[in-house]
Protein backbone atom coordinates (compact mmCIF):
# COMPACT_ATOMS: atom_id res chain seq x y z
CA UNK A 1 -57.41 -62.36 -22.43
CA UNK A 2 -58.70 -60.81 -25.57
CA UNK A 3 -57.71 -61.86 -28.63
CA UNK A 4 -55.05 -59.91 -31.24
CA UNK A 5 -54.54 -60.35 -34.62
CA UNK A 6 -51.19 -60.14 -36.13
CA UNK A 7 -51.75 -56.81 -37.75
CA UNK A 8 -52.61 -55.36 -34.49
CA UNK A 9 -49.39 -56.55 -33.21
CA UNK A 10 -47.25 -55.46 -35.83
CA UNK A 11 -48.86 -52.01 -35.69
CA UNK A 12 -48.80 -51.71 -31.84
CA UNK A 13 -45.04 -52.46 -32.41
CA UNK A 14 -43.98 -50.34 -35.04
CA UNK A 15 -45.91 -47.38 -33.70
CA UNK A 16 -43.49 -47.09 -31.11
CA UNK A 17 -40.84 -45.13 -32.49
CA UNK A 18 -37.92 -47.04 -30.85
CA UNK A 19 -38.79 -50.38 -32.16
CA UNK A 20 -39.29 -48.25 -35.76
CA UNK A 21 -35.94 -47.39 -35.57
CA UNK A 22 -34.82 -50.64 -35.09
CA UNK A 23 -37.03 -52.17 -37.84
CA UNK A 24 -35.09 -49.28 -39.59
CA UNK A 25 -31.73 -50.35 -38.53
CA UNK A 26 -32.41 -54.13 -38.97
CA UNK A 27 -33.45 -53.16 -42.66
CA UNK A 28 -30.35 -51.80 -43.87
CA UNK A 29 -28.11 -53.93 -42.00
CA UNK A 30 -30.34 -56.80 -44.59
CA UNK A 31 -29.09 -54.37 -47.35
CA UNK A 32 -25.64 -54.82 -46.20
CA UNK A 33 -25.64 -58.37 -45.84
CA UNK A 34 -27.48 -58.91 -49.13
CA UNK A 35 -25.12 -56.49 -51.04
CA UNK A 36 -22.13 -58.53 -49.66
CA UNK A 37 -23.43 -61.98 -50.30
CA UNK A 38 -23.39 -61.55 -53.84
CA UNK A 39 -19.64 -61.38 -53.02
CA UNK A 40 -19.52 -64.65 -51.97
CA UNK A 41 -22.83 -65.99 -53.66
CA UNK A 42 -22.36 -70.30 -53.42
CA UNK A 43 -22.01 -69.82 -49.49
CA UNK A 44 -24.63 -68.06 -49.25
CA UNK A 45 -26.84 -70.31 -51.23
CA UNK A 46 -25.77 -73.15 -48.42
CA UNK A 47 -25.91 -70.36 -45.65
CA UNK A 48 -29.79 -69.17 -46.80
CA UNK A 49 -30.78 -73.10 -47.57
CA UNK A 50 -29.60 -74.01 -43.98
CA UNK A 51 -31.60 -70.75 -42.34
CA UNK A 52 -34.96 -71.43 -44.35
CA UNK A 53 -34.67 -75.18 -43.70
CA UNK A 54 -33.97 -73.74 -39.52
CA UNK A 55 -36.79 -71.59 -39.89
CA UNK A 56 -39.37 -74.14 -41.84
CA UNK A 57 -38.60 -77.17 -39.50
CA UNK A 58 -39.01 -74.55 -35.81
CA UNK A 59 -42.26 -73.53 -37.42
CA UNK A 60 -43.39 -76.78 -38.42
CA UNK A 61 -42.88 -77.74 -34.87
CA UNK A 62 -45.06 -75.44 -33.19
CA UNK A 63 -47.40 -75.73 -35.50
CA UNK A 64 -47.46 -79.56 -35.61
CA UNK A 65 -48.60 -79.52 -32.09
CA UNK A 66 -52.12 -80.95 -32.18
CA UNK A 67 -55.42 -79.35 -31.22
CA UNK A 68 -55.96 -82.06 -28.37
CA UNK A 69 -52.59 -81.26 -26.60
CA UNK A 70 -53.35 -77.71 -27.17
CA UNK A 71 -57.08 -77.96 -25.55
CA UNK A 72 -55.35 -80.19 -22.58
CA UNK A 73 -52.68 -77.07 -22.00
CA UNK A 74 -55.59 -74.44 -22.41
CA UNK A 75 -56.02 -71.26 -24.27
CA UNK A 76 -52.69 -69.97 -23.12
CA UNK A 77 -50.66 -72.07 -25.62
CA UNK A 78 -52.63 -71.08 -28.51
CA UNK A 79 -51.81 -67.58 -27.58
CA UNK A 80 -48.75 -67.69 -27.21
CA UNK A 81 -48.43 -69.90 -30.11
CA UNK A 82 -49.68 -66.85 -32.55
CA UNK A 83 -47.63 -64.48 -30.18
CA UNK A 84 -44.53 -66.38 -31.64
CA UNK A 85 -45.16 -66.96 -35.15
CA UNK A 86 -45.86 -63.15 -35.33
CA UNK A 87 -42.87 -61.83 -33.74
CA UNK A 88 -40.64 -64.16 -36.01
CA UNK A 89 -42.24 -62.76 -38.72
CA UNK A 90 -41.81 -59.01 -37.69
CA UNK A 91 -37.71 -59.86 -36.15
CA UNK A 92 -37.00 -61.63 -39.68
CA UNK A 93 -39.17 -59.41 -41.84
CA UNK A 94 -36.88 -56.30 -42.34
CA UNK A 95 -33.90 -58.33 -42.58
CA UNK A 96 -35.29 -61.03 -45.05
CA UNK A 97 -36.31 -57.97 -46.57
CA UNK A 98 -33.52 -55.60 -47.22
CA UNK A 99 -31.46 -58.93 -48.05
CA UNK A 100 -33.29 -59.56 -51.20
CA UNK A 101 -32.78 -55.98 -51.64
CA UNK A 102 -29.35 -56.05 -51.26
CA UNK A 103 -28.66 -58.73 -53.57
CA UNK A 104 -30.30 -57.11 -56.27
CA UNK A 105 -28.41 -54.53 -55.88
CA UNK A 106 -25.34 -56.35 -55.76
CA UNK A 107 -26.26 -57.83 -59.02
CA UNK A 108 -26.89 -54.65 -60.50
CA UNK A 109 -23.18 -53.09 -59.50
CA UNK A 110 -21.55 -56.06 -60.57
């Protein structure tokens, strides 16, 4: 199995135009949900704290598995190890994105 880096995933991905619509799609719904939070901005706070803490504490897990267990499982773990991390980062990416987009605008319209 060759090894990928995670700009050649993302690229693969996105160079399909159905997952670019998506990535699209998932962007402005970040927008939306952004815009609107600044609606109801102290939930949010908790709701965003909760979600990075979520986030922080599954990647801390995979990535507190040690290099012995990993060697004893073989090269497939480690694989799909950076297969993981880099899909999170491209299905929360557009969203995180157009959030903090969102938000500023909602605090600019306010």
């Amino acid at each position: 199995m060759s090894n990928i880096t995670i700009g050649e995933l993302i690229s693969e991905v996105l160079s399909t135009p159905s997952v670019s619509m998506v990535v699209v799609i998932q962007f402005l719904l970040g927008v939306a949900l952004g815009y609107i939070a600044t609606k109801i901005f102290k939930y949010v706070l908790a709701m965003i704290g909760i979600l990075v803490l979520g986030s922080l504490l599954s990647i801390w897990s995979i990535e507190g598995l040690s290099k012995e267990t990993l060697g004893k499982l073989g090269a497939t773990i480690e694989t799909i190890k950076n297969i993981v991390i880099s899909f999170t980062a491209l299905l929360v990416g557009p969203i995180a994105t157009g959030f903090i987009l969102g938000v500023v605008i909602g605090l600019i319209r306010k």
